[in-house]
PDB file of N, CA and C in Angstrom:
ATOM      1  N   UNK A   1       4.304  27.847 -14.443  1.00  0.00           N
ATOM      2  CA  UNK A   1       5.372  27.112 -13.800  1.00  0.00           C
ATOM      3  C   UNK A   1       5.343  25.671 -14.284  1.00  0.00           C
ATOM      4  N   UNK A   2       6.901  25.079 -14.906  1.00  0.00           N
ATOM      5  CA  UNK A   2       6.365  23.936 -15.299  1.00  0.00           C
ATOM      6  C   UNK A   2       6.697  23.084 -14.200  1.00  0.00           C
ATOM      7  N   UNK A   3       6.127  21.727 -14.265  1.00  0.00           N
ATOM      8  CA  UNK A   3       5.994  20.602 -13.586  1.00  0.00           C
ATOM      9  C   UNK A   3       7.535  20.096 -13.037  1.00  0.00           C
ATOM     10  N   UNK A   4       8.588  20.269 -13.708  1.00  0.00           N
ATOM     11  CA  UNK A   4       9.821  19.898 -13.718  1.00  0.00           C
ATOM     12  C   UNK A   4      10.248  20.926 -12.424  1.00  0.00           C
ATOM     13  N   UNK A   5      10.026  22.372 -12.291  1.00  0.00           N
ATOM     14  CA  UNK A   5      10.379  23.144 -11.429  1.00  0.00           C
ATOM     15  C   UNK A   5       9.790  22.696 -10.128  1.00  0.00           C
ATOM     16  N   UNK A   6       8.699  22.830  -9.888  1.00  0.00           N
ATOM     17  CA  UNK A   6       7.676  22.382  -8.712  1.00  0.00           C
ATOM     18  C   UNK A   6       8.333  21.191  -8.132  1.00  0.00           C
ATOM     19  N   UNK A   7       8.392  19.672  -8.541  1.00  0.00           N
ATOM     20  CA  UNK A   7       9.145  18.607  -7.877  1.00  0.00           C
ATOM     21  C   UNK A   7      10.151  18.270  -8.593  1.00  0.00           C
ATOM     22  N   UNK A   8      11.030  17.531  -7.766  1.00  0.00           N
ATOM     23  CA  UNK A   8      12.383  16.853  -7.468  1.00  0.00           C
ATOM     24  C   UNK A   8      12.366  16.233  -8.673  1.00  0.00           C
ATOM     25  N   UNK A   9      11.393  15.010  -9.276  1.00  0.00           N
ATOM     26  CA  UNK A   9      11.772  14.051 -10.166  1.00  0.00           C
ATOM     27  C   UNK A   9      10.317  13.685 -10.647  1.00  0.00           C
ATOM     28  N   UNK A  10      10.149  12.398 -11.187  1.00  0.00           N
ATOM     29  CA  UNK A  10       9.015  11.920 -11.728  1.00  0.00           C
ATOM     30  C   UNK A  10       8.092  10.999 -10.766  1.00  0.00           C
ATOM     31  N   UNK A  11       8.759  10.796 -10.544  1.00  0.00           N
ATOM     32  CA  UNK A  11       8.412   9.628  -9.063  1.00  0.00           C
ATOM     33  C   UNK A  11       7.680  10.470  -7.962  1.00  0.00           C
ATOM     34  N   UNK A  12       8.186  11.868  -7.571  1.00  0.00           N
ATOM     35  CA  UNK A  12       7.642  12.652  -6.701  1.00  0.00           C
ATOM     36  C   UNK A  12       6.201  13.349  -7.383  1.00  0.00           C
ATOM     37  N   UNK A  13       6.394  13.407  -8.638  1.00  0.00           N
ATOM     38  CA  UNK A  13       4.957  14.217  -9.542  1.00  0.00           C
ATOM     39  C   UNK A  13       3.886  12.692  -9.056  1.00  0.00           C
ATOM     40  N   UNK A  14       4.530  11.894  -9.515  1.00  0.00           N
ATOM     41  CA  UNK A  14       3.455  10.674  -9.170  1.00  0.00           C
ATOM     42  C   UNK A  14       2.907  10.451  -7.847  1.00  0.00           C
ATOM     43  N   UNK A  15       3.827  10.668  -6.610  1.00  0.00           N
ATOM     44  CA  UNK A  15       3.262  10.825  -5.537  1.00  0.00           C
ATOM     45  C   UNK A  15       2.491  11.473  -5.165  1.00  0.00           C
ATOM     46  N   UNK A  16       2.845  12.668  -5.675  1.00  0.00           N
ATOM     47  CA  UNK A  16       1.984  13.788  -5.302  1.00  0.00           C
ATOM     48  C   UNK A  16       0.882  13.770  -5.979  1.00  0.00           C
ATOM     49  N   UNK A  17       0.793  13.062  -7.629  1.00  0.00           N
ATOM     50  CA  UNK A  17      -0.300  13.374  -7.916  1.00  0.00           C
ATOM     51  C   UNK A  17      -1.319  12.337  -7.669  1.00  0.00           C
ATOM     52  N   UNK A  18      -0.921  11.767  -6.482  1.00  0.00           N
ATOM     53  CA  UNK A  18      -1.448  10.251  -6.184  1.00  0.00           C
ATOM     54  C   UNK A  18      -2.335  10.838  -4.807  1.00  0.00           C
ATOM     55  N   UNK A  19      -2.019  11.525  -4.387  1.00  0.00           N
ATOM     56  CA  UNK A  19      -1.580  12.185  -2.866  1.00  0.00           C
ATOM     57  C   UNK A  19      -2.962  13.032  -3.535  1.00  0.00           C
ATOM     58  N   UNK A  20      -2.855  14.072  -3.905  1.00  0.00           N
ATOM     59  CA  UNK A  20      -4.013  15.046  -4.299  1.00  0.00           C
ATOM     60  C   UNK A  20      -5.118  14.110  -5.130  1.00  0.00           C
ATOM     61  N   UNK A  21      -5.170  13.126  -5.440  1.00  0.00           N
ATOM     62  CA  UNK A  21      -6.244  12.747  -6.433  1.00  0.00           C
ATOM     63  C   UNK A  21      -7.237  12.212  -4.968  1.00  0.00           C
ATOM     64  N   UNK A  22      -6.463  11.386  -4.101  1.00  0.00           N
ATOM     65  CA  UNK A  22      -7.213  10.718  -2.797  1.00  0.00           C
ATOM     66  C   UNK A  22      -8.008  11.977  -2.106  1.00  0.00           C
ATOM     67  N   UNK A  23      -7.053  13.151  -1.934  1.00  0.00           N
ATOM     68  CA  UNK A  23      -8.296  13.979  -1.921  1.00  0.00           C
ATOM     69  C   UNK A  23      -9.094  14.394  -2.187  1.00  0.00           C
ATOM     70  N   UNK A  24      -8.869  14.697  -3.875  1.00  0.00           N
ATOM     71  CA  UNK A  24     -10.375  14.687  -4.305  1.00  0.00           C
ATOM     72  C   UNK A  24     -11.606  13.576  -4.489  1.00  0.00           C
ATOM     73  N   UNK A  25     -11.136  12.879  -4.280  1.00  0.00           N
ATOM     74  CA  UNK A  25     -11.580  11.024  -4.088  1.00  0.00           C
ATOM     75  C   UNK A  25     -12.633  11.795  -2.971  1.00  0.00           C
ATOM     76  N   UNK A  26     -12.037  11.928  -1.818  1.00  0.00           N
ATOM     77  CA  UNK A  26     -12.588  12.000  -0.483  1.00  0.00           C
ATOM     78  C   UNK A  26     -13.305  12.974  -0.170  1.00  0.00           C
ATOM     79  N   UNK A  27     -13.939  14.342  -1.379  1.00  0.00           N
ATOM     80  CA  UNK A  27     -14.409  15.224  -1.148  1.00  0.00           C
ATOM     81  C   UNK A  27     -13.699  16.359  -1.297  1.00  0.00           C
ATOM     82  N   UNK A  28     -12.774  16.501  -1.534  1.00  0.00           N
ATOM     83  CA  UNK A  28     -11.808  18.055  -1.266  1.00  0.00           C
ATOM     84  C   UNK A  28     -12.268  18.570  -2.910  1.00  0.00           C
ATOM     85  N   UNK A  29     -12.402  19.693  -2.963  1.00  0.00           N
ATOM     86  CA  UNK A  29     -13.033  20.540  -4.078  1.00  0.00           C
ATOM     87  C   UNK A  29     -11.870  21.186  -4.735  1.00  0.00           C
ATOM     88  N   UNK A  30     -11.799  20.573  -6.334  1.00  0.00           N
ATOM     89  CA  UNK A  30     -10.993  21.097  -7.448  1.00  0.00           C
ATOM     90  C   UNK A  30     -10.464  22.522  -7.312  1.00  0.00           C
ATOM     91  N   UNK A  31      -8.756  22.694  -7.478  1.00  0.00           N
ATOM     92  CA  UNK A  31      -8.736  23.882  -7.320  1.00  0.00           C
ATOM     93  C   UNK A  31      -8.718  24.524  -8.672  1.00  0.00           C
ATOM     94  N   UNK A  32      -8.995  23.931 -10.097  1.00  0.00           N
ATOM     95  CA  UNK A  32      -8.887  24.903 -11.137  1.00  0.00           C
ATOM     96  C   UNK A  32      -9.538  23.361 -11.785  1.00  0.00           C
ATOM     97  N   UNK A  33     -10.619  24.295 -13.001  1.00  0.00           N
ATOM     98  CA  UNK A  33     -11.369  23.807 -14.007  1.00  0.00           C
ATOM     99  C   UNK A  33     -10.163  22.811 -14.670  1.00  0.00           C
ATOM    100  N   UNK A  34     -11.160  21.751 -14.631  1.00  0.00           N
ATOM    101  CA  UNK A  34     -10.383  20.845 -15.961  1.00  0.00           C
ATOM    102  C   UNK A  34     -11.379  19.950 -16.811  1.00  0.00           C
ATOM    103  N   UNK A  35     -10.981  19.305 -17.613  1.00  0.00           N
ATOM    104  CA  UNK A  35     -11.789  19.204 -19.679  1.00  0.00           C
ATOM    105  C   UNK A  35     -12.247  17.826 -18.592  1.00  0.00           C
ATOM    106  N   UNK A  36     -11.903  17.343 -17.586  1.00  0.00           N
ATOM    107  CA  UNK A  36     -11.697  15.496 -17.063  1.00  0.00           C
ATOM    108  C   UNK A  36     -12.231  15.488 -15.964  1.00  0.00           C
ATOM    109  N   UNK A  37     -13.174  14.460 -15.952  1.00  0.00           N
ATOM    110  CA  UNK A  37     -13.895  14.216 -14.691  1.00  0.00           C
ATOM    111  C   UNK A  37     -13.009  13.300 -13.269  1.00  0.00           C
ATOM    112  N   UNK A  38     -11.872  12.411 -14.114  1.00  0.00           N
ATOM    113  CA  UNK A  38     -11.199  11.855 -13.480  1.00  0.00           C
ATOM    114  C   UNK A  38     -10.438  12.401 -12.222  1.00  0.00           C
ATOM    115  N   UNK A  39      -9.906  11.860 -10.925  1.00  0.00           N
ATOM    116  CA  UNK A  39      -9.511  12.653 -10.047  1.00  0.00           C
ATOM    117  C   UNK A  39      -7.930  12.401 -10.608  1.00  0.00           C
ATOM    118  N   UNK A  40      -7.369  11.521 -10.945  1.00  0.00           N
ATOM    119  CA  UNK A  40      -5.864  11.463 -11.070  1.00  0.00           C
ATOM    120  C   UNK A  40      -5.437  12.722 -11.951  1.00  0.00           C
ATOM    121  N   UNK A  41      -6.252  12.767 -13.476  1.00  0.00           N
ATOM    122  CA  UNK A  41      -6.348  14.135 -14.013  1.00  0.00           C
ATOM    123  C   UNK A  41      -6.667  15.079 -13.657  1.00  0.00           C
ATOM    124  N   UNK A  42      -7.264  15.215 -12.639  1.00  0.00           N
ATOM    125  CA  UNK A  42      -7.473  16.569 -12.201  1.00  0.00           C
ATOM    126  C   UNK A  42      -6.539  17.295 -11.125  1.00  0.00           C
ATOM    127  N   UNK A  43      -5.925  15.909 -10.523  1.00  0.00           N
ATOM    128  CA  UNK A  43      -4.571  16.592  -9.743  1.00  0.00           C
ATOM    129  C   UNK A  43      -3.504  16.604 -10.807  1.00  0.00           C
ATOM    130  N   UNK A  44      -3.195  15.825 -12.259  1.00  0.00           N
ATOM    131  CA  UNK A  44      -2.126  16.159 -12.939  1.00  0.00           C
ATOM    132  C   UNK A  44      -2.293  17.691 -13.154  1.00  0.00           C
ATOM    133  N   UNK A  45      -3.135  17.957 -13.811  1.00  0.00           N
ATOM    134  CA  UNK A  45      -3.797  19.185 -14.443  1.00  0.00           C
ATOM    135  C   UNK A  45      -3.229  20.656 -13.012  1.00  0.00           C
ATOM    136  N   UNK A  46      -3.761  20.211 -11.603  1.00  0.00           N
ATOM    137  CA  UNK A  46      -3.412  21.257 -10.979  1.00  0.00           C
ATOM    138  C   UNK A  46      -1.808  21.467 -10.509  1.00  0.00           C
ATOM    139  N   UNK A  47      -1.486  20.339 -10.660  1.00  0.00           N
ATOM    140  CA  UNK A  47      -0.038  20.393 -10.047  1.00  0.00           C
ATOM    141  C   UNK A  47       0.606  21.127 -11.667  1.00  0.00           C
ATOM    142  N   UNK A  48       0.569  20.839 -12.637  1.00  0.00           N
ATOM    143  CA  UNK A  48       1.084  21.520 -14.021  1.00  0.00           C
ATOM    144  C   UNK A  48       0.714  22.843 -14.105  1.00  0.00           C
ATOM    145  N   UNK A  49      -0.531  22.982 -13.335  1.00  0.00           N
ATOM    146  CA  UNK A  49      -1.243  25.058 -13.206  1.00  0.00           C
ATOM    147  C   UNK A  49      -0.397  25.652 -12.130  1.00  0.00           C
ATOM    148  N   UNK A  50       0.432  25.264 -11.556  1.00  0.00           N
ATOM    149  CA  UNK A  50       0.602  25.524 -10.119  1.00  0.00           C
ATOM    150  C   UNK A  50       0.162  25.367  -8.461  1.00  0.00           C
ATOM    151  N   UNK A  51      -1.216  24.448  -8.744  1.00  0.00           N
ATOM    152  CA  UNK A  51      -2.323  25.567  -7.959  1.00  0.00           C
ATOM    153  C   UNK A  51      -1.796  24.467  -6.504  1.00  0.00           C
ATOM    154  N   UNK A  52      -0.754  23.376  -7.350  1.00  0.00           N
ATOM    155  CA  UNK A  52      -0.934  22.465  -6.014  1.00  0.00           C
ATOM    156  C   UNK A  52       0.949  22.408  -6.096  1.00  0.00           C
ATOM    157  N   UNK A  53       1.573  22.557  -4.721  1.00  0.00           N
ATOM    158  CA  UNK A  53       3.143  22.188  -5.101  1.00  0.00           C
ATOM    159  C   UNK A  53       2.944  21.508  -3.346  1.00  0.00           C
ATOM    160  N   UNK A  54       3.985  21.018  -3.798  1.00  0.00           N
ATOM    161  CA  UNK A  54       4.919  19.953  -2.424  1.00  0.00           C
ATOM    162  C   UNK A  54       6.618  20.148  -1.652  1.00  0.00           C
ATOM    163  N   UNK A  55       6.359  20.391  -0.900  1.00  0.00           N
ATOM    164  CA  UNK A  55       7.120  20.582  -0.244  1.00  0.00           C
ATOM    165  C   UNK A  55       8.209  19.390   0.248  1.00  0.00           C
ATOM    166  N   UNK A  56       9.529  19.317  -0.124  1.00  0.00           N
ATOM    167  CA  UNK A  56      10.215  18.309  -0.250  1.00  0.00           C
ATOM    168  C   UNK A  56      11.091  18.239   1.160  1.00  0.00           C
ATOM    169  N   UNK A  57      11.356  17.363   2.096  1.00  0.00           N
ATOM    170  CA  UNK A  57      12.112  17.366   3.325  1.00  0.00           C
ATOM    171  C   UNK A  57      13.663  17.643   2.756  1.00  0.00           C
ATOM    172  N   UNK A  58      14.250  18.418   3.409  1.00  0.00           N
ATOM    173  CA  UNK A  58      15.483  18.849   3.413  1.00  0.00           C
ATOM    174  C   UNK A  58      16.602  17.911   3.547  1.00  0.00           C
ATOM    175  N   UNK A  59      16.031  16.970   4.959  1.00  0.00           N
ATOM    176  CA  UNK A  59      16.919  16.078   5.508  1.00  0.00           C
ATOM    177  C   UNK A  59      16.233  14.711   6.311  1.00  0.00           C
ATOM    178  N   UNK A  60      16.554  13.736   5.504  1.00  0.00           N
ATOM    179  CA  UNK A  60      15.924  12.392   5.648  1.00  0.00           C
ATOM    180  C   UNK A  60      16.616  12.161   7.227  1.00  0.00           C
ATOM    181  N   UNK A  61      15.445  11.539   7.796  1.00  0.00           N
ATOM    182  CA  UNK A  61      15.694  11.122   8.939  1.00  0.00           C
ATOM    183  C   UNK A  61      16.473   9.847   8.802  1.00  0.00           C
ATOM    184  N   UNK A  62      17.223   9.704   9.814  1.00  0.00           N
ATOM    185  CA  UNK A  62      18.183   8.112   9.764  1.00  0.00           C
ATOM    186  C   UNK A  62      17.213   7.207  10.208  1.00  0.00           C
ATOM    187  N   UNK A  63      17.065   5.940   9.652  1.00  0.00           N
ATOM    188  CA  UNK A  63      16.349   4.629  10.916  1.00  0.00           C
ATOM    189  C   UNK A  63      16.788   4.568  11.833  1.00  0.00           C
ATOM    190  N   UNK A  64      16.407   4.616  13.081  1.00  0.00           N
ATOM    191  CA  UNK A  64      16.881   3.663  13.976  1.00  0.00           C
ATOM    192  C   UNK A  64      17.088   2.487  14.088  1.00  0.00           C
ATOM    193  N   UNK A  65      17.718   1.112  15.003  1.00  0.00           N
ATOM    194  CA  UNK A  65      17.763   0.130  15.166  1.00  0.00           C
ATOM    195  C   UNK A  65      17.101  -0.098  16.615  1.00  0.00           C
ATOM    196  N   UNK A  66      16.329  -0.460  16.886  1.00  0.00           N
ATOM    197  CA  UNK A  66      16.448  -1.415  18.376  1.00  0.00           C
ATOM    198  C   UNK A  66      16.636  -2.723  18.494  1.00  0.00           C
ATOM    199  N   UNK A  67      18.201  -2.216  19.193  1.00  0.00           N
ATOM    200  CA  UNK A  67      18.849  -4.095  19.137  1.00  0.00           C
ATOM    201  C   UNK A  67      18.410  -4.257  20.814  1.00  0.00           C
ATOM    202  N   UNK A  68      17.976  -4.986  21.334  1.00  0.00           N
ATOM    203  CA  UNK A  68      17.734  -5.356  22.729  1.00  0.00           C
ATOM    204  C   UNK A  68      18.902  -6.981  23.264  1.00  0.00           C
ATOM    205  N   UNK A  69      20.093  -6.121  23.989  1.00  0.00           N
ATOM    206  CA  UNK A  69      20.761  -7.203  23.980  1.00  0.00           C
ATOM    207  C   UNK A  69      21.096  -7.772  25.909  1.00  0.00           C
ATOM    208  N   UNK A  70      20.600  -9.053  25.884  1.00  0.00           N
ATOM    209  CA  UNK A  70      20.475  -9.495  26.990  1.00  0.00           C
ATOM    210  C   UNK A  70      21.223 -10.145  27.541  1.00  0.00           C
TER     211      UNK A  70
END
């Protein structure tokens, strides 16, 4: 599966692969062999195998405002 299918854009591969590297930062255990000790490479590497995808929100929540008018 390539990388292009899995997320939205480039910006989202970066998140995500920003997102999975902190976990392996923090202890979470590689889900597929890679040549790189690095954690950023090792989440590029799984998100390009498949082993990691993201789930994109359907529908952005609106901001609210709180105007407090006295």
């Amino acid at each position: 599966m390539a990388a292009e299918e899995v997320l939205f854009n480039k910006y989202s591969l970066v998140k995500g692969a920003a997102r999975r590297a902190r976990q392996l930062q923090s202890g979470a255990p590689p889900l597929s062999n890679s040549k790189s000790m690095k954690a950023c490479r090792v989440a590029q590497d799984e998100i390009k195998q498949g082993h990691v995808t993201f789930v994109l929100p359907k529908k952005i929540a609106e901001p609210t405002l709180d105007i407090f008018v006295r």
